[in-house]
C-alpha atoms as a PDB file:
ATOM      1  CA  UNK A   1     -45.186-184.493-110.737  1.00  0.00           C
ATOM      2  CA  UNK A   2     -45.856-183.703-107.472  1.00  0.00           C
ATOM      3  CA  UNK A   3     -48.375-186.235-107.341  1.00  0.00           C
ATOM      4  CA  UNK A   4     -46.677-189.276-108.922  1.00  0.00           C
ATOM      5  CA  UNK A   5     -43.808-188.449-105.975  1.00  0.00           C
ATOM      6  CA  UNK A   6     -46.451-188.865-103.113  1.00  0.00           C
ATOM      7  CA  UNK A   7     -47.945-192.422-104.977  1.00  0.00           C
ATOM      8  CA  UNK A   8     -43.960-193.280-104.997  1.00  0.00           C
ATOM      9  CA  UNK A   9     -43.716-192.655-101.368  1.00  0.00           C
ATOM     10  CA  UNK A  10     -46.931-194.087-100.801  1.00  0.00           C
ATOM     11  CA  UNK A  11     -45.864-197.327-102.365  1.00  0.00           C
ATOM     12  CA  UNK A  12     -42.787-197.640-100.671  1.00  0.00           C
ATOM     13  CA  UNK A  13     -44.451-197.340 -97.113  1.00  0.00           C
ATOM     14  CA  UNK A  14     -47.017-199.944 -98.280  1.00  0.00           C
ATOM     15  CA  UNK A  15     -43.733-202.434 -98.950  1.00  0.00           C
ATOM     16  CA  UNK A  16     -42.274-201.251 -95.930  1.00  0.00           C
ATOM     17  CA  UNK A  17     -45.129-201.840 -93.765  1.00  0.00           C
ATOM     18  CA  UNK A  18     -45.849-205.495 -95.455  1.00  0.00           C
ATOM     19  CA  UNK A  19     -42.111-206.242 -95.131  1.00  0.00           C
ATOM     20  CA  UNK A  20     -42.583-205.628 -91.358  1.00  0.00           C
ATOM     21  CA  UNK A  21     -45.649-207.302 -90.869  1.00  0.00           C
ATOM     22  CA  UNK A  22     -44.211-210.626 -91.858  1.00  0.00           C
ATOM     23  CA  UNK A  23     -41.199-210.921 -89.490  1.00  0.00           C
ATOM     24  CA  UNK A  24     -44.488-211.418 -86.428  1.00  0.00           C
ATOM     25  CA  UNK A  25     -46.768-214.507 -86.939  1.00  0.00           C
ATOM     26  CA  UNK A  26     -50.316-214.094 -86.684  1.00  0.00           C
ATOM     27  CA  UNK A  27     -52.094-215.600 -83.587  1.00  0.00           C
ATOM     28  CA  UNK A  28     -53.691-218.111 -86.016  1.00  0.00           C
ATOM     29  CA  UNK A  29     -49.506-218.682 -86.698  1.00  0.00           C
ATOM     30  CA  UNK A  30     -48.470-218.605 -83.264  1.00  0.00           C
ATOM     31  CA  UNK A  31     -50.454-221.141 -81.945  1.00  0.00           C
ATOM     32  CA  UNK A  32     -49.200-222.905 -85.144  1.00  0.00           C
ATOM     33  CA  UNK A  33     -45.595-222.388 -84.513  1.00  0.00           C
ATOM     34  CA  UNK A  34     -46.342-223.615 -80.644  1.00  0.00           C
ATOM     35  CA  UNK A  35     -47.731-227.043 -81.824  1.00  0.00           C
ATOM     36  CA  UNK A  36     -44.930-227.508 -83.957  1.00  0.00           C
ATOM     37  CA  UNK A  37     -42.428-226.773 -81.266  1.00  0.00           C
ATOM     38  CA  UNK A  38     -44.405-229.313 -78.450  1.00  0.00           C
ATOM     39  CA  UNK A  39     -44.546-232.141 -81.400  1.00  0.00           C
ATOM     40  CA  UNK A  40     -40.732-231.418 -82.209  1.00  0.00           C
ATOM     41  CA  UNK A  41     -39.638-231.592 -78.523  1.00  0.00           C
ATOM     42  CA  UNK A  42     -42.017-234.845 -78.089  1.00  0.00           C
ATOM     43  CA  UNK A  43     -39.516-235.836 -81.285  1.00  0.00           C
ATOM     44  CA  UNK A  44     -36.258-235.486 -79.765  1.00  0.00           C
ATOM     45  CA  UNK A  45     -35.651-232.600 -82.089  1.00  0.00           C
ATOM     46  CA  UNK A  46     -35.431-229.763 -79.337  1.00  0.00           C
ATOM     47  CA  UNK A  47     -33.194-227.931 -81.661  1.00  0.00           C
ATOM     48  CA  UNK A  48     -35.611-228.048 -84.239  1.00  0.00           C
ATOM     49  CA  UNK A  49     -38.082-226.786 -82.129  1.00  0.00           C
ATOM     50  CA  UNK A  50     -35.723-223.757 -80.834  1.00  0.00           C
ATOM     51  CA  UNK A  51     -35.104-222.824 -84.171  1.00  0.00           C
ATOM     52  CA  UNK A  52     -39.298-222.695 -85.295  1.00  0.00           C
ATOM     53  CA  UNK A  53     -39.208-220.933 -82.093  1.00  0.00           C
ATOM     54  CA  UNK A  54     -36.942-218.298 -83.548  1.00  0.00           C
ATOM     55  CA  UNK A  55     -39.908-217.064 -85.519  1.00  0.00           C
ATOM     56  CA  UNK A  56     -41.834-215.792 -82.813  1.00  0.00           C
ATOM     57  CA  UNK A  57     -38.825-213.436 -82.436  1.00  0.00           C
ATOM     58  CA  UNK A  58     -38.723-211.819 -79.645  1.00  0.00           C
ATOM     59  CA  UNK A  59     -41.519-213.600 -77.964  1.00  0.00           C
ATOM     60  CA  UNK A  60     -39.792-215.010 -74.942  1.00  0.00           C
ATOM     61  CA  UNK A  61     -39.252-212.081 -72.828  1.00  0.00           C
ATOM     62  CA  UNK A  62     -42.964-211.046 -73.217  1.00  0.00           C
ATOM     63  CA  UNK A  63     -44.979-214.735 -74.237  1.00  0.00           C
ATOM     64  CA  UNK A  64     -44.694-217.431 -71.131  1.00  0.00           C
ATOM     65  CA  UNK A  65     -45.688-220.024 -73.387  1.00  0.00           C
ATOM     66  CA  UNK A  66     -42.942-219.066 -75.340  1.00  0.00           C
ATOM     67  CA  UNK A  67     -40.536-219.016 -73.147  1.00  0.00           C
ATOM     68  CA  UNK A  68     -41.503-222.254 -71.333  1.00  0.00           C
ATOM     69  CA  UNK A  69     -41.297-224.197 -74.585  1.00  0.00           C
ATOM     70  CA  UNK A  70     -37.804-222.350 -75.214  1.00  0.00           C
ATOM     71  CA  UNK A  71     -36.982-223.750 -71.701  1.00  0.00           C
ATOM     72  CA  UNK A  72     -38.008-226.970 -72.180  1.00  0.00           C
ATOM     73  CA  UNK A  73     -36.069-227.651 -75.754  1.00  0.00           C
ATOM     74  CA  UNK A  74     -33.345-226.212 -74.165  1.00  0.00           C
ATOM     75  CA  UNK A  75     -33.441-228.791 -71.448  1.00  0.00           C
ATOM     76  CA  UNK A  76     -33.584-231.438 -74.261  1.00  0.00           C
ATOM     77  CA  UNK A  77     -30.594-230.278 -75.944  1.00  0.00           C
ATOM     78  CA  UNK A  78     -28.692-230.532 -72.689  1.00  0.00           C
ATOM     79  CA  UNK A  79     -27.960-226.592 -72.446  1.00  0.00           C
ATOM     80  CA  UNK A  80     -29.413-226.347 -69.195  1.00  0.00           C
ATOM     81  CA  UNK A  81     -28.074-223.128 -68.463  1.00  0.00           C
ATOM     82  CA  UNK A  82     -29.947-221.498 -71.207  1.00  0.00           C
ATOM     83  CA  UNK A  83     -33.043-223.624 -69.774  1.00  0.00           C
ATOM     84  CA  UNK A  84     -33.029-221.952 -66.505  1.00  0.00           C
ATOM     85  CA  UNK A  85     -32.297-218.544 -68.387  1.00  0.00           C
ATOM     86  CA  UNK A  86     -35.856-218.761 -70.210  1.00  0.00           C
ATOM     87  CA  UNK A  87     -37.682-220.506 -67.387  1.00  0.00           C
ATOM     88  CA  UNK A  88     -37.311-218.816 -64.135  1.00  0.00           C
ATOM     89  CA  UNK A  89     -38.272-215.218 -65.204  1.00  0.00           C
ATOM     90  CA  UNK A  90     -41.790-217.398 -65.880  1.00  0.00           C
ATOM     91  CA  UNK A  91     -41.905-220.141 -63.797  1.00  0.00           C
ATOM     92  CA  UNK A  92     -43.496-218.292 -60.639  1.00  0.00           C
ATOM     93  CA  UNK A  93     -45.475-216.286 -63.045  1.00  0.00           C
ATOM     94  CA  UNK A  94     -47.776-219.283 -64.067  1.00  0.00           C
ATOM     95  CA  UNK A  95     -50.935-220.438 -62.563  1.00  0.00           C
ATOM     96  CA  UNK A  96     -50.414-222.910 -59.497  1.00  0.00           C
ATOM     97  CA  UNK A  97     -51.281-225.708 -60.155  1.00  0.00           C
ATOM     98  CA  UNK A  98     -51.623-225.280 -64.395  1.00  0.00           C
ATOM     99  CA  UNK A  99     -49.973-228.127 -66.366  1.00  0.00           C
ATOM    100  CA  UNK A 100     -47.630-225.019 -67.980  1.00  0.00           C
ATOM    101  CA  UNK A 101     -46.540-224.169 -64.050  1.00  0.00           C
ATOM    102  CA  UNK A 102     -45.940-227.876 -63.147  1.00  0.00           C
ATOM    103  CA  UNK A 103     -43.893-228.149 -66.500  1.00  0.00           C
ATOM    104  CA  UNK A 104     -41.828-225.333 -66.261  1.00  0.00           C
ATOM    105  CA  UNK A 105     -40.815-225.957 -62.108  1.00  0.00           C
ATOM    106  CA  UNK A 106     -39.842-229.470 -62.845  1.00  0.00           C
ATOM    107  CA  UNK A 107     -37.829-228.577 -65.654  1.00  0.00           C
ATOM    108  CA  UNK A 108     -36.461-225.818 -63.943  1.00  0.00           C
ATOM    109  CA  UNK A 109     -35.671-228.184 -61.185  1.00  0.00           C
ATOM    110  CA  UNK A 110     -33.842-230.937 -62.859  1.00  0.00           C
ATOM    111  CA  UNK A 111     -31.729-227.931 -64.801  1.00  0.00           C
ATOM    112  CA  UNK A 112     -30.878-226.300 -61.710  1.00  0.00           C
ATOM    113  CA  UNK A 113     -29.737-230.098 -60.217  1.00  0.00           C
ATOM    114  CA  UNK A 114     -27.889-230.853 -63.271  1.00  0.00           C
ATOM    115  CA  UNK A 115     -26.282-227.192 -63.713  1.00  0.00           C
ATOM    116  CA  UNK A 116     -24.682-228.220 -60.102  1.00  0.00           C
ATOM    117  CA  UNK A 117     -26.738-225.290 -58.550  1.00  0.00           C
ATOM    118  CA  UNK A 118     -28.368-227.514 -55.613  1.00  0.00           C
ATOM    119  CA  UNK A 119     -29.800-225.142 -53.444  1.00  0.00           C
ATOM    120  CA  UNK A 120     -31.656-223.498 -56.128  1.00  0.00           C
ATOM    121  CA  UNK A 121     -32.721-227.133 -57.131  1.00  0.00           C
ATOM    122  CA  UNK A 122     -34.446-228.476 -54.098  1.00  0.00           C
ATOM    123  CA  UNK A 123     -37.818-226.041 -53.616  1.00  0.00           C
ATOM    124  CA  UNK A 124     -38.196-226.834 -56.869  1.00  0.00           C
ATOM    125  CA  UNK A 125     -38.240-230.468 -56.544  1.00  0.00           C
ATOM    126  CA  UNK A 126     -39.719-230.653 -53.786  1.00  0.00           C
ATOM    127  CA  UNK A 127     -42.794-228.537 -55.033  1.00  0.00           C
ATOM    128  CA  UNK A 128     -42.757-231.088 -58.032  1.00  0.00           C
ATOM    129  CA  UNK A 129     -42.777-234.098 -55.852  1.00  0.00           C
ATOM    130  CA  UNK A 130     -46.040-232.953 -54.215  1.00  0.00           C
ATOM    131  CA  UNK A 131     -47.927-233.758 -57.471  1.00  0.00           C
ATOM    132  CA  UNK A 132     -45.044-236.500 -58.458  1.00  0.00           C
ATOM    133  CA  UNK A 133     -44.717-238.637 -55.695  1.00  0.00           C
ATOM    134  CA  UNK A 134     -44.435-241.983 -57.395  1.00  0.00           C
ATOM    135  CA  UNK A 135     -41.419-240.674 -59.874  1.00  0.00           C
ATOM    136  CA  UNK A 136     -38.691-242.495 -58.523  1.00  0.00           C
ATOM    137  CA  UNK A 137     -36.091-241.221 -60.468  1.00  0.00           C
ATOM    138  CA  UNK A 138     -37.418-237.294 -58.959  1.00  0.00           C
ATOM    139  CA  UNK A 139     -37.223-238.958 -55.788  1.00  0.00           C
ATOM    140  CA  UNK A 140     -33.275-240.047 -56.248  1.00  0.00           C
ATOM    141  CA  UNK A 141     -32.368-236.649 -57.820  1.00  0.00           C
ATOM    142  CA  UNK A 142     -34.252-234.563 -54.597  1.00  0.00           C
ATOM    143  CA  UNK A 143     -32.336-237.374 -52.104  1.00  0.00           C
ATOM    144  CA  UNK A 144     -28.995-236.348 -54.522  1.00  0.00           C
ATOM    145  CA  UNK A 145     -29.513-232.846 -54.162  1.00  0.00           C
ATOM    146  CA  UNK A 146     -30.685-233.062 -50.402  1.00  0.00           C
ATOM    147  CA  UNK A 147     -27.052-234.896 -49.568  1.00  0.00           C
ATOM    148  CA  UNK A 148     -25.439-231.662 -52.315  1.00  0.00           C
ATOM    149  CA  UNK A 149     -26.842-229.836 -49.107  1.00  0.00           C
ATOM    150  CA  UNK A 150     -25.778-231.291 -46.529  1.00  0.00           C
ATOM    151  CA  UNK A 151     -29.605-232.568 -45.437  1.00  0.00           C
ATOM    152  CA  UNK A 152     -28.858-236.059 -44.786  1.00  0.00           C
ATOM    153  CA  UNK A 153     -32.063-236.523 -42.485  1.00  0.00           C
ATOM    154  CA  UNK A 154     -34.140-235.397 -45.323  1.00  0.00           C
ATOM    155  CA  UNK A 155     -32.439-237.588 -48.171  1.00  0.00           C
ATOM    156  CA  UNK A 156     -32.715-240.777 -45.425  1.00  0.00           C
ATOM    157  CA  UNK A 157     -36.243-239.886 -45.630  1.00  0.00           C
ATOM    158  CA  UNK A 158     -36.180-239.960 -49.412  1.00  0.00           C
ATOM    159  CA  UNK A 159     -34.261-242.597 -49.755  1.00  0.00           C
ATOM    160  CA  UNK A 160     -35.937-244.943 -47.128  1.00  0.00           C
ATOM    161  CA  UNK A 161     -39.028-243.946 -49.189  1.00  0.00           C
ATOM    162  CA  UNK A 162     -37.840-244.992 -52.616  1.00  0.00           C
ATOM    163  CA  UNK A 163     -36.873-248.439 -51.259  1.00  0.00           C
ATOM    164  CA  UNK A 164     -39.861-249.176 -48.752  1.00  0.00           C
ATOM    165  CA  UNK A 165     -38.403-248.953 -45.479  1.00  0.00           C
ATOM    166  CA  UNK A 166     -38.698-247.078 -42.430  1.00  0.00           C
ATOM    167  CA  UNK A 167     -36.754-243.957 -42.026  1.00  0.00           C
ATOM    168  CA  UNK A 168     -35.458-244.225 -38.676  1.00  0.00           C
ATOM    169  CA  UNK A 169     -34.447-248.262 -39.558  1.00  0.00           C
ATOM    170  CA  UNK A 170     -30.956-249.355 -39.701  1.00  0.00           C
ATOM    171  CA  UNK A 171     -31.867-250.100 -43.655  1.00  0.00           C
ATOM    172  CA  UNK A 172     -32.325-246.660 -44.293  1.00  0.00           C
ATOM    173  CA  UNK A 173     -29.365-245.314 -42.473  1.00  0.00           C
ATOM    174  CA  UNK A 174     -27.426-247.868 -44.503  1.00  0.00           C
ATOM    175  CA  UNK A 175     -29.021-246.116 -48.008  1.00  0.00           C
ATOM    176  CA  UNK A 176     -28.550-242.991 -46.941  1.00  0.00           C
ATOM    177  CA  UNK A 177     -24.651-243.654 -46.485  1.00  0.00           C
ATOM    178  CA  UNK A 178     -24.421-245.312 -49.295  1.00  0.00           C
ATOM    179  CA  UNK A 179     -25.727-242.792 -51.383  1.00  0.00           C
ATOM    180  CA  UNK A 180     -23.162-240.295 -49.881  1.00  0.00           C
ATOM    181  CA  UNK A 181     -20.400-242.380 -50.283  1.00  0.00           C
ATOM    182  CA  UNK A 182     -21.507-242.725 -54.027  1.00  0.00           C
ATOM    183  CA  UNK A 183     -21.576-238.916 -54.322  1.00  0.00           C
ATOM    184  CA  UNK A 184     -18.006-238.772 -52.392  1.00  0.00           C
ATOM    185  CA  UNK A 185     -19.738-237.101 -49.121  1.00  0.00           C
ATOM    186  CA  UNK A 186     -17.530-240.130 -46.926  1.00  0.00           C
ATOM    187  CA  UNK A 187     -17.691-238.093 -43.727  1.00  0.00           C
ATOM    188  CA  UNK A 188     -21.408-237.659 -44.076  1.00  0.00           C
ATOM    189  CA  UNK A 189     -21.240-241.287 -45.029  1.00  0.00           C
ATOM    190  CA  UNK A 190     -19.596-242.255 -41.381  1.00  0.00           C
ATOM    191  CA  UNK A 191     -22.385-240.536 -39.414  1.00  0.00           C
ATOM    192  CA  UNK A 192     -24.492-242.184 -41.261  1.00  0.00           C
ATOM    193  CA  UNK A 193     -22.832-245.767 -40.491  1.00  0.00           C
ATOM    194  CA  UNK A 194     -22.509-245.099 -36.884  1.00  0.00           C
ATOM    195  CA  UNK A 195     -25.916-244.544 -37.067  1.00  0.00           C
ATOM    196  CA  UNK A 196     -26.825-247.689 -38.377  1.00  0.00           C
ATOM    197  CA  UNK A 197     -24.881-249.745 -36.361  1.00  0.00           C
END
């Protein structure tokens, strides 16, 4: 008897064991689950992809990868709270340089701008813009954030930039206060005017 107790218990540690094995993926399965997630965010289906990233569980806090493509869906379900939550642990932590790194600091960037947390925003785009200096629309969100900061010399600069004039020219002064006035900064905006004039 006591023999058929120790192949019971055996058994049940067997199940056990195989029951626990299944909640991680594989590597062969991670790198599967990871496709599927890129190819559901390049869907529009970020909360697809979250959710397929829910099977890596856990995986965020020690997996970069993970947590950069948990960032990014995040981002394109408009939760960019959560986005900066999963991606600046990691951002810093990536090669300089690496496609993942540039990735992760934009996004990080543009979810800091859009949580309203400017100052956390602007390294971060402006580290982007060194490898994205033709992206207008990163251009006008840095010269937003720069005039969120009270850097109006800087966002001229940006500014006179996106529209091809000089940034000391009457034109750009002009931009620059019109772009403040648009983002209710009027006194800014005056400066700005006086300048021009």
């Amino acid at each position: 008897m006591t023999c058929r107790l120790w192949m019971a218990a055996a058994i049940v540690l067997l199940r056990t064991a195989a029951e626990a094995g299944q909640g991680a993926p594989a590597p062969a399965d991670r790198a599967g689950v990871l496709a599927e997630a890129r190819q559901l965010i390049n869907q529009d289906r970020p909360k697809a992809a979250i959710e397929r990233l829910a099977a890596l569980s856990g995986g965020a806090e020690r997996d970069p990868e993970v947590a950069l493509l948990l960032g990014v869906a995040w981002y394109h379900a408009d939760d960019h709270a959560r986005a900066i939550q999963y991606l600046a642990p990691v951002a810093g932590t990536l090669e300089a340089g690496s496609p993942a790194r540039r990735e992760a600091v934009q996004v990080l960037g543009l979810s800091s701008f859009l949580a309203g947390r400017f100052a956390e925003a602007v390294p971060l785009l402006e580290e982007t813009r060194e490898w994205a200096s033709s992206n207008t629309e990163l251009g006008y969100v840095l010269g937003q954030a720069y005039v969120q900061t009270r850097q109006p010399d800087r966002a001229r600069a940006i500014f006179a930039a996106l529209f091809g004039v000089k940034p000391e020219s009457a034109a750009a002064h002009l931009l620059n206060a019109q772009m403040m006035i648009r983002l209710q900064f009027e006194p800014l905006a005056e400066a700005e005017l006086a300048r021009a004039i």
